[in-house]
N, C-alpha and C. Protein backbone atom coordinates (compact mmCIF):
# COMPACT_ATOMS: atom_id res chain seq x y z
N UNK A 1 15.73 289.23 71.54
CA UNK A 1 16.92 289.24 72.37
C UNK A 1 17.24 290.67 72.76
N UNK A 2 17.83 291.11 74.12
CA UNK A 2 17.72 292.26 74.53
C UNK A 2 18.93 292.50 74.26
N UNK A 3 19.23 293.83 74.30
CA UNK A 3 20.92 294.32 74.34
C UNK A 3 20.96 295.43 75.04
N UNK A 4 22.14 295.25 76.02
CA UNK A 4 22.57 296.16 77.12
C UNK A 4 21.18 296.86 78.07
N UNK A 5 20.49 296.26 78.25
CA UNK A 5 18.50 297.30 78.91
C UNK A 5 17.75 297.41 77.87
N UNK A 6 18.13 297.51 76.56
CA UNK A 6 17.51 297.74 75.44
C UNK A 6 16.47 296.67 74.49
N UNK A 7 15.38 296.69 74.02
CA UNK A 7 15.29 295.52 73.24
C UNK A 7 15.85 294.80 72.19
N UNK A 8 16.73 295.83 71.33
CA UNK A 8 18.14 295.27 70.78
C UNK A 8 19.06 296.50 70.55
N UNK A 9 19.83 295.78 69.58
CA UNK A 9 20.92 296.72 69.64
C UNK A 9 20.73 297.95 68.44
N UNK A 10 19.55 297.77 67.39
CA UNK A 10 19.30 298.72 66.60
C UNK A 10 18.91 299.83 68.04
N UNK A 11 17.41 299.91 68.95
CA UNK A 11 17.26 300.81 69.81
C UNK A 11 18.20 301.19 70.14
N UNK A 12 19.23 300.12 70.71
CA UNK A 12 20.08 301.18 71.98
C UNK A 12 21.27 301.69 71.32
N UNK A 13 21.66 301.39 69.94
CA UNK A 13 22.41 302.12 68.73
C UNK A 13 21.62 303.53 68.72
N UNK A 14 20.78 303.94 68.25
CA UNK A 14 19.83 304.91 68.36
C UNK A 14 20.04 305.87 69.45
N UNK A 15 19.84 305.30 70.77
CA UNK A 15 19.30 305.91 71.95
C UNK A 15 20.92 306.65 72.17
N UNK A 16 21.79 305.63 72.31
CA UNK A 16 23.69 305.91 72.43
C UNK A 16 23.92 307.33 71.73
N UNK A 17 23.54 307.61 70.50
CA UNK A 17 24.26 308.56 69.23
C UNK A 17 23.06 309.35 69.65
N UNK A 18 21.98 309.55 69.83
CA UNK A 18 21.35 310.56 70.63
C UNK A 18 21.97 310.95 72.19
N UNK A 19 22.89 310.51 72.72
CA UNK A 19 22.88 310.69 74.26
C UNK A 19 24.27 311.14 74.01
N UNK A 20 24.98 310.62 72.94
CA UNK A 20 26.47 311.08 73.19
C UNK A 20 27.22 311.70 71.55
N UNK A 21 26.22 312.35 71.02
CA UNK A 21 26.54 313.05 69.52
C UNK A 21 25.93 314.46 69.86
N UNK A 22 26.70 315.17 69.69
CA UNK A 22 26.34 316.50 70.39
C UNK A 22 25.16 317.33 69.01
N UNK A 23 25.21 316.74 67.68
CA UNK A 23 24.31 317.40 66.93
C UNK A 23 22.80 316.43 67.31
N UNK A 24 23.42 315.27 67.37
CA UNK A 24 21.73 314.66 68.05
C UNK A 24 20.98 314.99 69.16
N UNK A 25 22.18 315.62 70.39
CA UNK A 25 21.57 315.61 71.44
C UNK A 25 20.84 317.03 71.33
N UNK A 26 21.53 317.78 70.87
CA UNK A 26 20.56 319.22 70.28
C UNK A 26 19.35 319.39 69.93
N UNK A 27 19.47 318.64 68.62
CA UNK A 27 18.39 318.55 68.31
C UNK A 27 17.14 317.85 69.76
N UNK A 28 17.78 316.59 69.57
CA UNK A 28 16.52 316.02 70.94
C UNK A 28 16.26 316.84 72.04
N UNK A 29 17.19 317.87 72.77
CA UNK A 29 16.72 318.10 74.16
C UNK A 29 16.45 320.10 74.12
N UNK A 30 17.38 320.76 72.57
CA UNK A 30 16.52 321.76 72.64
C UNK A 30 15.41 321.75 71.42
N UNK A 31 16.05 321.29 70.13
CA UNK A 31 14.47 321.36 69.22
C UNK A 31 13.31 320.60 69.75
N UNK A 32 13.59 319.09 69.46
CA UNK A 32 12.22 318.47 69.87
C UNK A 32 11.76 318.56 71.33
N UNK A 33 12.52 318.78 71.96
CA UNK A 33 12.32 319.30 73.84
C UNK A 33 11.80 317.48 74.34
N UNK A 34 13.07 316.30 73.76
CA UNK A 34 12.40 315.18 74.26
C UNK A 34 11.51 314.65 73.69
N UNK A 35 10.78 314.88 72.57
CA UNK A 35 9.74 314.62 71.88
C UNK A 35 10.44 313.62 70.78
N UNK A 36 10.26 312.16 70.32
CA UNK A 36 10.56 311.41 69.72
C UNK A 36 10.20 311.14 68.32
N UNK A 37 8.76 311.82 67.99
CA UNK A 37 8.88 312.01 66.81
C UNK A 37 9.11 313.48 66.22
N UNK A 38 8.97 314.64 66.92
CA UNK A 38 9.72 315.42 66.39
C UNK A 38 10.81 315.30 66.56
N UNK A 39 12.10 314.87 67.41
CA UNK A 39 13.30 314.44 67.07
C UNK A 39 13.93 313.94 65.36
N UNK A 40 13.34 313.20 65.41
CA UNK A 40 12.77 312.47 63.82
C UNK A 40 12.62 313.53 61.90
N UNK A 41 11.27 314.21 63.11
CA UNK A 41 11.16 315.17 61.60
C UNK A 41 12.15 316.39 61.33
N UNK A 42 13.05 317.13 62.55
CA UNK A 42 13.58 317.68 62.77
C UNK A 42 14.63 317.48 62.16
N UNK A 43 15.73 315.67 62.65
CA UNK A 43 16.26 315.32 62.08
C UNK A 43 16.90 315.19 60.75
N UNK A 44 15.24 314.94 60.02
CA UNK A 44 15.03 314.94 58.33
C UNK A 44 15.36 316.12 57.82
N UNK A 45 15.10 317.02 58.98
CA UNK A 45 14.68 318.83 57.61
C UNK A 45 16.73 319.25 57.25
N UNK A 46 17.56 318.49 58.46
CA UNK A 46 19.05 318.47 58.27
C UNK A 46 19.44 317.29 57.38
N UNK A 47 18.51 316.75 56.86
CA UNK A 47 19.41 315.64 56.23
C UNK A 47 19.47 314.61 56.68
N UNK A 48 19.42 313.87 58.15
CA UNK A 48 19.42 313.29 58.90
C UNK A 48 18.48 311.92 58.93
N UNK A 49 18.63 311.08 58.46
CA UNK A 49 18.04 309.86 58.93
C UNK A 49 18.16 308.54 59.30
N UNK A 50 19.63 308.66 60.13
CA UNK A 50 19.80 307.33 60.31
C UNK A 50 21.07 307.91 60.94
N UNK A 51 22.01 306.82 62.15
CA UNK A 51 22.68 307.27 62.92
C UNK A 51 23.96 306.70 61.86
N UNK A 52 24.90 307.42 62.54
CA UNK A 52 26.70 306.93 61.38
C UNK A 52 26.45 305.72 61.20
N UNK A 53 26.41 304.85 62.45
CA UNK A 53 26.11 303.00 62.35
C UNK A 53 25.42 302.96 61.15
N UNK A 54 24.42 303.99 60.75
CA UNK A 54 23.86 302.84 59.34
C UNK A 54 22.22 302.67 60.08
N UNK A 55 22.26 303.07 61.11
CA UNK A 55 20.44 302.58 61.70
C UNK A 55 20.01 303.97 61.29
N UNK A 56 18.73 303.20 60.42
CA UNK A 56 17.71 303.89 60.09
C UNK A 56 16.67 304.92 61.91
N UNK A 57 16.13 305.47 61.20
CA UNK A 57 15.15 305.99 62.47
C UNK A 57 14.19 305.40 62.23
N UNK A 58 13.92 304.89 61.14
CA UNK A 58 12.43 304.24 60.64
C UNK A 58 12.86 302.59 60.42
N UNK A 59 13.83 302.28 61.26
CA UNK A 59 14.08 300.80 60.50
C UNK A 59 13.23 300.23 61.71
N UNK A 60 12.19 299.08 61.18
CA UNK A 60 11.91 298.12 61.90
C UNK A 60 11.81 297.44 62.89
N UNK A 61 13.34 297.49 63.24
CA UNK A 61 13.66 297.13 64.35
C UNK A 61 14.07 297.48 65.56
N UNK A 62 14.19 298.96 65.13
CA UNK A 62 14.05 300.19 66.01
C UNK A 62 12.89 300.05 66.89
N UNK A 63 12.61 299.84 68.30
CA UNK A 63 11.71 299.97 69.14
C UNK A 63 11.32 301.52 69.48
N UNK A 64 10.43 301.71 68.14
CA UNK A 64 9.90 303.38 68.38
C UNK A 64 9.51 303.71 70.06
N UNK A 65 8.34 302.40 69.79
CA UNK A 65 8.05 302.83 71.54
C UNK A 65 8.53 302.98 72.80
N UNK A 66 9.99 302.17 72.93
CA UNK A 66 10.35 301.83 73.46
C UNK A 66 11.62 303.84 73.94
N UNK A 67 11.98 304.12 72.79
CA UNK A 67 12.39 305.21 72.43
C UNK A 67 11.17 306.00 73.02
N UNK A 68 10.38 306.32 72.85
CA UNK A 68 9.22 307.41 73.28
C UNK A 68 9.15 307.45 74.68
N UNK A 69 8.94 306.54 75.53
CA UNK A 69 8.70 306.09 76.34
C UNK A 69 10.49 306.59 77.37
N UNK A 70 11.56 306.47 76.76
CA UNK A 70 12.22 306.54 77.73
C UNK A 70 12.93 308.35 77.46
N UNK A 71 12.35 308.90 76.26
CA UNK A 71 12.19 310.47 76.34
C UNK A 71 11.55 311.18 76.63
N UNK A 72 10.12 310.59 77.06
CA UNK A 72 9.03 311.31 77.73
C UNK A 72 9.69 311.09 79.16
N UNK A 73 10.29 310.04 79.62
CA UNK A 73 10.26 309.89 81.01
C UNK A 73 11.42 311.11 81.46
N UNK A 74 12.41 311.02 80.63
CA UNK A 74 13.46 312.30 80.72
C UNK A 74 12.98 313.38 80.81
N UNK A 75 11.45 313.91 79.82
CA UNK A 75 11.16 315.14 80.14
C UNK A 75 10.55 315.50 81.31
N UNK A 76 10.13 314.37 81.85
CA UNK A 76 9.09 314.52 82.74
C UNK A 76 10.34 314.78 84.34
N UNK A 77 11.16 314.33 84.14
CA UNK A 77 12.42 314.23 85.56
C UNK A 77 12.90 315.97 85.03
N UNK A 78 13.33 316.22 83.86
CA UNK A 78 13.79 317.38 84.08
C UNK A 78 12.72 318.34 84.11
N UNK A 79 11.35 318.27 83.90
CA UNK A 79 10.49 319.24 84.82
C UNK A 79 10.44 319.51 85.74
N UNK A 80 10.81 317.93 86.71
CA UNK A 80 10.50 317.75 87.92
C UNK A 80 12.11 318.89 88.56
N UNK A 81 12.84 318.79 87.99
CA UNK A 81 14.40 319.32 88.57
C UNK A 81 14.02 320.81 88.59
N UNK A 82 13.51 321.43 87.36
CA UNK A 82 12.90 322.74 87.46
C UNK A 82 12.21 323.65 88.52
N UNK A 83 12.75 324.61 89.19
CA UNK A 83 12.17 325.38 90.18
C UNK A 83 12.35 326.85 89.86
N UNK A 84 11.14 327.43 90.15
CA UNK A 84 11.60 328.70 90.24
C UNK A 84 12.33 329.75 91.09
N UNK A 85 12.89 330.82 90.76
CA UNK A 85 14.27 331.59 91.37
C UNK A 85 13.41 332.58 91.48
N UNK A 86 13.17 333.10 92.51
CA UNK A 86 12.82 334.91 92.54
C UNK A 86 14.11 335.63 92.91
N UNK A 87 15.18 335.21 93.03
CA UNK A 87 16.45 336.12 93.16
C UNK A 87 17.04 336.26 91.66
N UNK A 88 16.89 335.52 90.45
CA UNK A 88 16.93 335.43 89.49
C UNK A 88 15.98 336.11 88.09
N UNK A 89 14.82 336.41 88.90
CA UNK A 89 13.58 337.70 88.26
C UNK A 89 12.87 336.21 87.51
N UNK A 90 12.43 334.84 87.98
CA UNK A 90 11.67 334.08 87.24
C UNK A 90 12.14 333.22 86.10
N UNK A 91 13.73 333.45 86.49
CA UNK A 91 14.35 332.33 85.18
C UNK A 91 14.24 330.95 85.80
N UNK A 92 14.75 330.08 85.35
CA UNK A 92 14.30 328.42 85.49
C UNK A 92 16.18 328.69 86.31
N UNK A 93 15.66 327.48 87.57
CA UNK A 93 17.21 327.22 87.64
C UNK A 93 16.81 325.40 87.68
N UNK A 94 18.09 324.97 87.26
CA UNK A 94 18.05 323.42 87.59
C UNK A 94 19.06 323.12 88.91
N UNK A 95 18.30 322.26 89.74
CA UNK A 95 19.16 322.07 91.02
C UNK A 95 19.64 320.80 90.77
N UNK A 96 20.49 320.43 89.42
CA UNK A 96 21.20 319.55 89.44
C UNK A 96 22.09 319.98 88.29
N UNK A 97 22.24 321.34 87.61
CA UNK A 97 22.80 321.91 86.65
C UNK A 97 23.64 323.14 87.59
N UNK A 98 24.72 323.54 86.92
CA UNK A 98 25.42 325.10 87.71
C UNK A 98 25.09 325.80 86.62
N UNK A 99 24.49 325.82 85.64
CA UNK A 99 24.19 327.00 85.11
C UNK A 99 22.69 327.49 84.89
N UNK A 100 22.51 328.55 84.63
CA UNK A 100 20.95 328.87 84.51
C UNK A 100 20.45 329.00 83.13
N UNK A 101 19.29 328.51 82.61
CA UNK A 101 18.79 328.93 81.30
C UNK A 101 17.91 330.04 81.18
C-alpha cells in the first residue's frame, strides 16, 4: 500500500525528516552530497539511526531503493542548476538560489 507518492509511510517518514530537519538535511545535501548510503553512515558516526518517529534507517520496510533513487535524481537536477560565473572568478552560482557557494 502506497502513502502520499511513497511506497509506505516508513519511506516517506524517512524522506519528510530528511527534507524538513535541518540536522538531517545537512548531513544529506552537504556531508553525503545526496548520497543515500553515506547519508546513513554519516548519520551513525552522530549517533543517529532512526528518525524521532522511531523509523529505523535499516528497518525493512524502509524502501532503500526507492530512497536512492529519488536522491540521486536531486543530485543530478542540482548539477544540472549549476553554471559557471566568470564575473565571480569560477565560483558555482545556482540560478534558482540568491546566494553563491
Amino acid at each position: 500500500m502506497s502513502y502520499n507518492g511513497w511506497t509506505n509511510w516508513e519511506t516517506w517518514n524517512v524522506h519528510m525528516w530528511i527534507g524538513n530537519d535541518e540536522t538531517f538535511n545537512r548531513i544529506m545535501t552537504q556531508g553525503a552530497q545526496n548520497n543515500w548510503e553515506q547519508f546513513k553512515a554519516l548519520a551513525m558516526q552522530f549517533g543517529i539511526t532512526k528518525t524521532p518517529d522511531g523509523v529505523s534507517f535499516e528497518d525493512p520496510e524502509v524502501n532503500q531503493t526507492e530512497l536512492k533513487t529519488a536522491y540521486e535524481y536531486d543530485q543530478n537536477e542540482r548539477e544540472e542548476e549549476e553554471e559557471e560565473c566568470s564575473v565571480l572568478e569560477g565560483r558555482r552560482l545556482l540560478k534558482t538560489r540568491s546566494y553563491y557557494i
